[in-house]
C-alpha atoms as a PDB file:
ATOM      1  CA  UNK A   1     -30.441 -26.666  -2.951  1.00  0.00           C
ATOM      2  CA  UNK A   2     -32.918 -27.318  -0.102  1.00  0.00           C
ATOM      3  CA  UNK A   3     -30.337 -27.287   2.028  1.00  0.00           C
ATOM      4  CA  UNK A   4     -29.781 -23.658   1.460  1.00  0.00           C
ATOM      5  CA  UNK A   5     -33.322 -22.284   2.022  1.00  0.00           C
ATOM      6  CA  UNK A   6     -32.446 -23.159   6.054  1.00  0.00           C
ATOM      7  CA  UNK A   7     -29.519 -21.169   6.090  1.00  0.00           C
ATOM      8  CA  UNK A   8     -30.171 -16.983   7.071  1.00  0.00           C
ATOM      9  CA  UNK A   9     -26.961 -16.662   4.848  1.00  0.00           C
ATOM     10  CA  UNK A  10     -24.999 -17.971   2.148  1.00  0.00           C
ATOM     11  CA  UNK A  11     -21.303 -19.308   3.248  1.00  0.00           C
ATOM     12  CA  UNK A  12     -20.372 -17.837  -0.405  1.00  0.00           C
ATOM     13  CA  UNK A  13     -21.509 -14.415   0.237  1.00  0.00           C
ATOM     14  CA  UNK A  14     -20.185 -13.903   3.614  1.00  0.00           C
ATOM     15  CA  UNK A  15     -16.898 -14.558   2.446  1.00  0.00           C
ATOM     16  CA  UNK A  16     -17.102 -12.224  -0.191  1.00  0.00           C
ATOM     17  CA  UNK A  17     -18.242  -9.632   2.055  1.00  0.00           C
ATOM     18  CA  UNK A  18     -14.943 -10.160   4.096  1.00  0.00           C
ATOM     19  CA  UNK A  19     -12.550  -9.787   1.116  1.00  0.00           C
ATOM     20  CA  UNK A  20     -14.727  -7.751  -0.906  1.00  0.00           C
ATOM     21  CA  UNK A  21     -13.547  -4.376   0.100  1.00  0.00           C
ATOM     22  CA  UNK A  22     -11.186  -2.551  -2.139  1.00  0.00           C
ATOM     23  CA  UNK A  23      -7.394  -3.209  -0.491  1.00  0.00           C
ATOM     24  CA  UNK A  24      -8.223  -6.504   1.490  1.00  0.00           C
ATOM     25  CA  UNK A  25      -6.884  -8.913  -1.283  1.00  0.00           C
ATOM     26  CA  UNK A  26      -3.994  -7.293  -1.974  1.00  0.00           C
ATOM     27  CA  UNK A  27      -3.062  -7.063   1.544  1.00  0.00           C
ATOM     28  CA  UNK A  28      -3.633 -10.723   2.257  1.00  0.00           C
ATOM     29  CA  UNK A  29      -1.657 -11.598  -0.743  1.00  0.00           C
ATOM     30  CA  UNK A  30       1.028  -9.389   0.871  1.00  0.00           C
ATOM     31  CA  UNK A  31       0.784 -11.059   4.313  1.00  0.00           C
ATOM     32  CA  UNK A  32       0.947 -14.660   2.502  1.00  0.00           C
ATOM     33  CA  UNK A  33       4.048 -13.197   0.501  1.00  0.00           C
ATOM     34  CA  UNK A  34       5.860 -11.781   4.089  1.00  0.00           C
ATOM     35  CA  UNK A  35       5.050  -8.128   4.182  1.00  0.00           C
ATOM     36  CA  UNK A  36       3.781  -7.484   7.648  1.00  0.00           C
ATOM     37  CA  UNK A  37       4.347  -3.559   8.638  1.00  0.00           C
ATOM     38  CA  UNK A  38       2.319  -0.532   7.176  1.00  0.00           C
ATOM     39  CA  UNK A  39       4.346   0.732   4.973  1.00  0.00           C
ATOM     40  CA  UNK A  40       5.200  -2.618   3.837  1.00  0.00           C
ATOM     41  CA  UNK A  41       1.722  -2.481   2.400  1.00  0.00           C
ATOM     42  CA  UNK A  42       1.724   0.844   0.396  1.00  0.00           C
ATOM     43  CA  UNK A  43       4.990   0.308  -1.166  1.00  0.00           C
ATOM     44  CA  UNK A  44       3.200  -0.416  -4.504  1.00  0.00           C
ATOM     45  CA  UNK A  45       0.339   0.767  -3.878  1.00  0.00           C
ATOM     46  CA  UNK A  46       0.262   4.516  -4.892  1.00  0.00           C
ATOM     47  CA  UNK A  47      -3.078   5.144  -4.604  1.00  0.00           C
ATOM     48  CA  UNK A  48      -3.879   3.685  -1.369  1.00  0.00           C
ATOM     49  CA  UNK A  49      -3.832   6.526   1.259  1.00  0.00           C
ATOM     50  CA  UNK A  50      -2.754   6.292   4.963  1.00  0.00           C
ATOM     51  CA  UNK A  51      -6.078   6.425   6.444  1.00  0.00           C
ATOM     52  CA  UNK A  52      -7.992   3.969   4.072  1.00  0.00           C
ATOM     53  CA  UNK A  53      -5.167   1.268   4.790  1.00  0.00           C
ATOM     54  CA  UNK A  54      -5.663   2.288   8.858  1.00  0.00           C
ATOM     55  CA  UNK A  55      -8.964   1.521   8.401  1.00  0.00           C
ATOM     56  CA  UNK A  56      -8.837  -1.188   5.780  1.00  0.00           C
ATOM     57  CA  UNK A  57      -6.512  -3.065   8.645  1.00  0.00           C
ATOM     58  CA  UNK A  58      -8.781  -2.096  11.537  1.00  0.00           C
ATOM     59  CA  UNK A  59     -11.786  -3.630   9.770  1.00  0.00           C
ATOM     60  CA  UNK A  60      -9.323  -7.379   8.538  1.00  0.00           C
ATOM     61  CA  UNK A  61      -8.891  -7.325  12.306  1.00  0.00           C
ATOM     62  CA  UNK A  62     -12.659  -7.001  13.348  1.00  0.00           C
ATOM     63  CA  UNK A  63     -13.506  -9.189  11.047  1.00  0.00           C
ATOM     64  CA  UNK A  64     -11.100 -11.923  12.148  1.00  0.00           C
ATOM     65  CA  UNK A  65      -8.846 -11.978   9.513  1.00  0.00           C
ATOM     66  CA  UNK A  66      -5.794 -10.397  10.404  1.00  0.00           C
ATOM     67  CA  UNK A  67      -3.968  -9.979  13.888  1.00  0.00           C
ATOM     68  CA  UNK A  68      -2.459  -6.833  15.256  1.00  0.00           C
ATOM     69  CA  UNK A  69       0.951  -7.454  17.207  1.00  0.00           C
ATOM     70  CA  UNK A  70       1.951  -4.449  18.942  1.00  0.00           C
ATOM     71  CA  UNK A  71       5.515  -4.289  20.359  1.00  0.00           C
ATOM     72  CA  UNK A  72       5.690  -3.814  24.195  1.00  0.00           C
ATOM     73  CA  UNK A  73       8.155  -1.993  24.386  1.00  0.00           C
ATOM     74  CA  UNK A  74       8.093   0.403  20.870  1.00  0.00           C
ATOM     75  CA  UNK A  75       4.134   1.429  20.543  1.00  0.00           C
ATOM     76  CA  UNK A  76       5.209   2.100  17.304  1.00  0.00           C
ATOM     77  CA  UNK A  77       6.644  -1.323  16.417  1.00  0.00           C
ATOM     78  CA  UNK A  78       3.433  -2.950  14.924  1.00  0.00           C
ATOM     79  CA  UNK A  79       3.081  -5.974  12.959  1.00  0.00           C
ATOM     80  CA  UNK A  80      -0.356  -7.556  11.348  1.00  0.00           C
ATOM     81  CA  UNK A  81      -0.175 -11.160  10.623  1.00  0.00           C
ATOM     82  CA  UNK A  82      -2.711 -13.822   9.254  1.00  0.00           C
ATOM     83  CA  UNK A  83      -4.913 -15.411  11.474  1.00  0.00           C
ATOM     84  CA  UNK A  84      -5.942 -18.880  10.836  1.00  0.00           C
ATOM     85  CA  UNK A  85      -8.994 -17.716   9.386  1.00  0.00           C
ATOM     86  CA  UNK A  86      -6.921 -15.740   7.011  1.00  0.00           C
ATOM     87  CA  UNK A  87      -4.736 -18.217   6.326  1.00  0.00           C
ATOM     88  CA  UNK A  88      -7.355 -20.511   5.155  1.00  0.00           C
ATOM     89  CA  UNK A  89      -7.796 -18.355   2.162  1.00  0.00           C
ATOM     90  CA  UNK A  90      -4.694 -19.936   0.726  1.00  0.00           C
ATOM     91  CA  UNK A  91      -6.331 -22.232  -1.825  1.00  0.00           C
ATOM     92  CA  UNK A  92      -9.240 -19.664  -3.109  1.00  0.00           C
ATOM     93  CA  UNK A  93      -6.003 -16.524  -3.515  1.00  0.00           C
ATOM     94  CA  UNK A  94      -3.916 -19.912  -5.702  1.00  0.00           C
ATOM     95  CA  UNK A  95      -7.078 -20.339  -7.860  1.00  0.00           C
ATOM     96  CA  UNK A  96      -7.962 -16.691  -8.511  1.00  0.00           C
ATOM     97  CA  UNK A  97      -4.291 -16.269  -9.306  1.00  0.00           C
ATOM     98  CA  UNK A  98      -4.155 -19.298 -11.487  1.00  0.00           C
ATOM     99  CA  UNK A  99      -7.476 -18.017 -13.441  1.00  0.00           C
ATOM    100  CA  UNK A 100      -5.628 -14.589 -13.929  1.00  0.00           C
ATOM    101  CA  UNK A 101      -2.141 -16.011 -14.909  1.00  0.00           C
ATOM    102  CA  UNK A 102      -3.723 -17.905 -17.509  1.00  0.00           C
ATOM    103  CA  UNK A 103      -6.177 -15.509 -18.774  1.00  0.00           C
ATOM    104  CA  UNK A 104      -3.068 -12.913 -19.666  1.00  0.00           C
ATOM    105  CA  UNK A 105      -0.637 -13.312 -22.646  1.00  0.00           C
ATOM    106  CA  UNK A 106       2.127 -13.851 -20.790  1.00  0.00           C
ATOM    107  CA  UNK A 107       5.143 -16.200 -22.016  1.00  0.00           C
ATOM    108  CA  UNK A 108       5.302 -19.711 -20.618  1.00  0.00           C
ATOM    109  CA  UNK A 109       8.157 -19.595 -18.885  1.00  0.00           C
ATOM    110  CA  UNK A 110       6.916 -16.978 -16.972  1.00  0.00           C
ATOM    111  CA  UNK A 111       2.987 -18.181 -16.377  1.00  0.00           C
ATOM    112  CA  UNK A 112       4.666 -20.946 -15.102  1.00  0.00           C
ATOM    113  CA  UNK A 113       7.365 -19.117 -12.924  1.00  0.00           C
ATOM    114  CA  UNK A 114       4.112 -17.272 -11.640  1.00  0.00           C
ATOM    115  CA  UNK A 115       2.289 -20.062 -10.883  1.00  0.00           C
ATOM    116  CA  UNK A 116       5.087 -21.763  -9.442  1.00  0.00           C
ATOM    117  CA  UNK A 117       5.740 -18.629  -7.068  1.00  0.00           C
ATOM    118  CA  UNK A 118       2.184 -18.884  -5.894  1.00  0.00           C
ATOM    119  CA  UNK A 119       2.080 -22.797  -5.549  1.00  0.00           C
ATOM    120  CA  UNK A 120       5.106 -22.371  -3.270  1.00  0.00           C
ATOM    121  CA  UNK A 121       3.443 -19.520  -1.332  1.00  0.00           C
ATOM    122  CA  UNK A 122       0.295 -20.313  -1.004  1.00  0.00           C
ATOM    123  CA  UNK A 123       0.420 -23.947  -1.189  1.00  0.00           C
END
């Protein structure tokens, strides 16, 4: 713990504040799982509006956790993808998952279909 009083910030906490915000999970889940186009993103997500997602990917971007590919020749042709930063929040998405597959009552066939889904996705 001594450590820690030299530090202007805790590791833990900054990387909370990057994932915090409502949407940014879900969306990084969605990257990991191959969704990479905006309205790959609200396909099950009812409530999450056009401009909240604009700005939910605008901020994954500043923030270094997402890339914006934009195709040359179709403006309109955009992709996001992880960066590597992103993608380092493979393990931490496999244990929150595995602490919320086995904290439901589901059957074990399917926990473990789950959590072999994730394993092989995130993995």
């Amino acid at each position: 713990m001594e450590t820690l009083k030299h530090i202007k910030s805790c590791p833990i906490e900054l990387v909370v504040k990057l994932i915090n915000k409502k949407w940014v999970i879900q969306i990084i889940r969605d990257l990991f799982f191959g969704k990479s186009r905006f309205h790959e993103f609200k396909e099950d997500k009812p409530d999450l509006s056009n401009k909240v997602l604009s700005n939910c990917l605008k901020d994954m971007e500043k923030n270094g956790l997402i890339h914006k590919i934009v195709d040359k020749c179709d403006k309109k042709n955009v992709k996001y993808i992880l960066t590597e930063k992103g993608k380092s929040l493979n393990k931490v998405l496999y244990e929150i998952a595995m602490i919320g597959v086995d904290g439901e009552t589901y059957s074990d066939s399917i926990k473990n279909s789950v959590k072999n889904t994730f394993r092989e996705t995130l993995l």
